[in-house]
C-alpha atoms as a PDB file:
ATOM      1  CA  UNK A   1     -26.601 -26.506   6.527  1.00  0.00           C
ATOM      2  CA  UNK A   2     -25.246 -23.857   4.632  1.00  0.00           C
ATOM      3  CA  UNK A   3     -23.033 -20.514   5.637  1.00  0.00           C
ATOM      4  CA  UNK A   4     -22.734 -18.131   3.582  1.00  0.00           C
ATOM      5  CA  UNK A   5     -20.421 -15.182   4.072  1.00  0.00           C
ATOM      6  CA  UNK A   6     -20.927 -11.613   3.297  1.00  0.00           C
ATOM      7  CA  UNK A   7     -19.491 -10.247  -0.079  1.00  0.00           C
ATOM      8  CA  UNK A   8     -16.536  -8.399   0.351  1.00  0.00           C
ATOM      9  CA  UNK A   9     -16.260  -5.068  -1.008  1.00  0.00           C
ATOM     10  CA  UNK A  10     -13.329  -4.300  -3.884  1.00  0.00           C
ATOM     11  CA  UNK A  11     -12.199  -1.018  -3.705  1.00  0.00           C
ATOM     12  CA  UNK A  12      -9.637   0.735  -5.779  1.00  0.00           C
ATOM     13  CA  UNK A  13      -6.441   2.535  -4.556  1.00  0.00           C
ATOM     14  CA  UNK A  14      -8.155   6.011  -5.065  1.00  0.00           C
ATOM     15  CA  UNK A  15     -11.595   4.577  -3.372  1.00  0.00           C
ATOM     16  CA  UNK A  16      -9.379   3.492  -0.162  1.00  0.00           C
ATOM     17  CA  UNK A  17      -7.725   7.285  -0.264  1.00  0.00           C
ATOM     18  CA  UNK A  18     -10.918   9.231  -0.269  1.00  0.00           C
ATOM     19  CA  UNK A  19     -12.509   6.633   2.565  1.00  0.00           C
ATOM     20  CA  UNK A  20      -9.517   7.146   4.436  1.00  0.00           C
ATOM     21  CA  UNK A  21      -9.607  11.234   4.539  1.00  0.00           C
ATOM     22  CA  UNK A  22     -13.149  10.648   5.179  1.00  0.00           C
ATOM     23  CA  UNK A  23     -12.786   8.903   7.931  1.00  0.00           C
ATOM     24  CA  UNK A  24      -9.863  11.377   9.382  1.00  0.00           C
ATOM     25  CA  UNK A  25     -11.623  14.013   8.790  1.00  0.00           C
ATOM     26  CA  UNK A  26     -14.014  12.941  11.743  1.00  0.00           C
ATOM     27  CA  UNK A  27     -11.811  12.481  14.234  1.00  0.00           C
ATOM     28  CA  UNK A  28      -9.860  14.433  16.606  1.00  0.00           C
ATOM     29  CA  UNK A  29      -5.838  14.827  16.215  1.00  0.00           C
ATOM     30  CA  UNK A  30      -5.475  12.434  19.243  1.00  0.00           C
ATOM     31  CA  UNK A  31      -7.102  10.522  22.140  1.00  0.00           C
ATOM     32  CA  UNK A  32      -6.018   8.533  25.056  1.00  0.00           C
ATOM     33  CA  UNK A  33      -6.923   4.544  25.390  1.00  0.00           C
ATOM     34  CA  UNK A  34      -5.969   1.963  27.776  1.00  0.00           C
ATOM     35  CA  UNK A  35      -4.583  -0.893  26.186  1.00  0.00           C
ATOM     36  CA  UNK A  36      -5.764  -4.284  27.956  1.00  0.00           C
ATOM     37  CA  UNK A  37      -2.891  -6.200  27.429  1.00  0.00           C
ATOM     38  CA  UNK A  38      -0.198  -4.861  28.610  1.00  0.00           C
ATOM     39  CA  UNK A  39      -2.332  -2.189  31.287  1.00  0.00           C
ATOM     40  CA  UNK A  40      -0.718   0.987  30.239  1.00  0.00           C
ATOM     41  CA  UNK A  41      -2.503   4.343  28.945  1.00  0.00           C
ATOM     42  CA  UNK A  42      -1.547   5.579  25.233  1.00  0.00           C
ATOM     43  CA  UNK A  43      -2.097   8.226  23.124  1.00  0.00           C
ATOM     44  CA  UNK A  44      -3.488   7.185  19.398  1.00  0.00           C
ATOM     45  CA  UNK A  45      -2.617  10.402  17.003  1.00  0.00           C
ATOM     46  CA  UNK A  46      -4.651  10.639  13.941  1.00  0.00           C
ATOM     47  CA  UNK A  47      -3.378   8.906  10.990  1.00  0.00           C
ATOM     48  CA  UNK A  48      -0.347   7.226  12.587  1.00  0.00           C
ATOM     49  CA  UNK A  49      -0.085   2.756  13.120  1.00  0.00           C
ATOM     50  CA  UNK A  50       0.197   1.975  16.621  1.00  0.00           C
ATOM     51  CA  UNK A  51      -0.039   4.095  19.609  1.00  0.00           C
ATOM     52  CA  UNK A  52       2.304   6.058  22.314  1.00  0.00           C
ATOM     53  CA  UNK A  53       2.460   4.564  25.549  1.00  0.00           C
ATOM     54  CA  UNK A  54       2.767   7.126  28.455  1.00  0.00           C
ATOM     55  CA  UNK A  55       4.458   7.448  31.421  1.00  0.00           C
ATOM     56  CA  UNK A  56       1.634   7.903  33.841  1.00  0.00           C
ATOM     57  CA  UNK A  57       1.535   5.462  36.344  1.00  0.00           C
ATOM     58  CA  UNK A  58      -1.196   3.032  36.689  1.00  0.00           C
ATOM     59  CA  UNK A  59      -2.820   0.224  38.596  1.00  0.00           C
ATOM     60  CA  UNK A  60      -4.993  -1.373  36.736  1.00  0.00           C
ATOM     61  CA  UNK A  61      -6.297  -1.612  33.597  1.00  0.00           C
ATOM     62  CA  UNK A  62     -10.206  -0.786  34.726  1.00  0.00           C
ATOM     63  CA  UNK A  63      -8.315   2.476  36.015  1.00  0.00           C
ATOM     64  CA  UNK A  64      -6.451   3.591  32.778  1.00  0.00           C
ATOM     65  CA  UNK A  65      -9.889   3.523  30.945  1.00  0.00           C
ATOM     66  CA  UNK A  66     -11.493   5.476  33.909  1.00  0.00           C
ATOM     67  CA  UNK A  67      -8.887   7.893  33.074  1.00  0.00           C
ATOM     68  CA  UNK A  68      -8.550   7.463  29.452  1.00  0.00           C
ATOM     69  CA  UNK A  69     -12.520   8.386  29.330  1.00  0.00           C
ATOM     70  CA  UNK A  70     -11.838  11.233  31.768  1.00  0.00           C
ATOM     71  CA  UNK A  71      -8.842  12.824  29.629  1.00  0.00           C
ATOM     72  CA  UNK A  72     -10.796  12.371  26.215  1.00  0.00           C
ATOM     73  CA  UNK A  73     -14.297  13.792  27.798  1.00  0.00           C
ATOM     74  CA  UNK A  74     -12.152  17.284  28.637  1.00  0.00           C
ATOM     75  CA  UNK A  75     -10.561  17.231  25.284  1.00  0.00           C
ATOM     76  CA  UNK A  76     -14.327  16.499  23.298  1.00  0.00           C
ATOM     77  CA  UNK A  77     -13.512  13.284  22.076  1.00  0.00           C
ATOM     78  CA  UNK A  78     -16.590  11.176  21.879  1.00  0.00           C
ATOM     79  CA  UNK A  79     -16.498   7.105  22.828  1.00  0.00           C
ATOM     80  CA  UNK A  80     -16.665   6.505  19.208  1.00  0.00           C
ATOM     81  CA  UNK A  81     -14.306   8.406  18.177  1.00  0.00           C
ATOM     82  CA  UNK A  82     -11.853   6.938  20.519  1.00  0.00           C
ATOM     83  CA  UNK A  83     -13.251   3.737  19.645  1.00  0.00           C
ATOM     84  CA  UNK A  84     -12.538   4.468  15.806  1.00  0.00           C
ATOM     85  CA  UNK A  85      -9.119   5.900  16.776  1.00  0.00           C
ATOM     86  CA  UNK A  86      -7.873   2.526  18.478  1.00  0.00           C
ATOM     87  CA  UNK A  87      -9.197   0.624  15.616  1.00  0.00           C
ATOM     88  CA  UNK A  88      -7.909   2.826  12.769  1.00  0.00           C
ATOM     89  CA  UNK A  89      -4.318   2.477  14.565  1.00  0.00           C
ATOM     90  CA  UNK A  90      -4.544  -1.018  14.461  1.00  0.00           C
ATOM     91  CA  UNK A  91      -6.711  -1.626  11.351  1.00  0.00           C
ATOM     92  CA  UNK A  92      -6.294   0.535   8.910  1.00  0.00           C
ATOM     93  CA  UNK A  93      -7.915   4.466   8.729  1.00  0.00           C
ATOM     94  CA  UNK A  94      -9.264   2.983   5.852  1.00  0.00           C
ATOM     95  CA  UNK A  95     -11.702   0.592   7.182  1.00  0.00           C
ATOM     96  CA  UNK A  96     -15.303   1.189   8.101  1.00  0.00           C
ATOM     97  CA  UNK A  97     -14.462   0.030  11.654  1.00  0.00           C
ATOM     98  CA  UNK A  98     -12.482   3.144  11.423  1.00  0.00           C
ATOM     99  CA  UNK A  99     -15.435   5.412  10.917  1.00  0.00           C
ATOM    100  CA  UNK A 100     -16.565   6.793  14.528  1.00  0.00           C
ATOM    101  CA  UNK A 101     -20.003   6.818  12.633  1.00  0.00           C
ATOM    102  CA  UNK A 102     -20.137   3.236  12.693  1.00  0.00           C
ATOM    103  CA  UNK A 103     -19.747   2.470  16.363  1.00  0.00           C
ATOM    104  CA  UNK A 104     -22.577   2.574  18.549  1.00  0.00           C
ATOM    105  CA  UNK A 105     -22.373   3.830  22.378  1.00  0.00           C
ATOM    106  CA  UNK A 106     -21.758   1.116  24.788  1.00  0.00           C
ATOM    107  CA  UNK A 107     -22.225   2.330  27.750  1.00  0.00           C
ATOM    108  CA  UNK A 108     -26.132   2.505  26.591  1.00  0.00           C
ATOM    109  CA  UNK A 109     -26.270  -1.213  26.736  1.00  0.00           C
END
């Protein structure tokens, strides 16, 4: 049995650029995210590698993405866009995983 993977796309320097801005251009100038492994709540800005932790205390992981979800809701940012936003800091802004448009809402499952 065969596997065969997808094709990968090559994109040039200026391709990356413009799919970058694209992608920024969605999303919000920060959000808030709990990060699982070490249970604290960040702050992602827009554009930047890696995230902010905060100083807010608290207990539990489930309970900094209770209030992660809060603190984004009042400030408009969608689940995607958060989504995107945690990815983009990790990933690369350039990446489609990066593009709040291709996340779907999980809470719908």
């Amino acid at each position: 049995m065969s596997t065969t993977r997808p094709k990968r796309e090559h994109l040039s320097a200026q391709d990356l650029r413009e799919r970058e801005a694209a992608n920024l251009a969605k999303l919000p100038e920060l959000c808030h995210v709990a990060v699982q492994t070490e249970k604290v709540l960040c702050l992602i800005k827009r554009g930047e590698k890696g995230y902010y932790r905060t100083d807010w205390p608290v207990s539990s992981y489930e309970f900094a993405q209770k209030w992660a979800r809060e603190r984004n809701a009042t400030m408009g940012v969608t689940p995607a866009q958060a989504s995107a936003m945690q990815n983009g800091s990790l990933l690369g802004w350039s990446l489609p995983i990066a593009d709040p448009d291709h996340h779907f809402n999980r809470s719908a499952r």
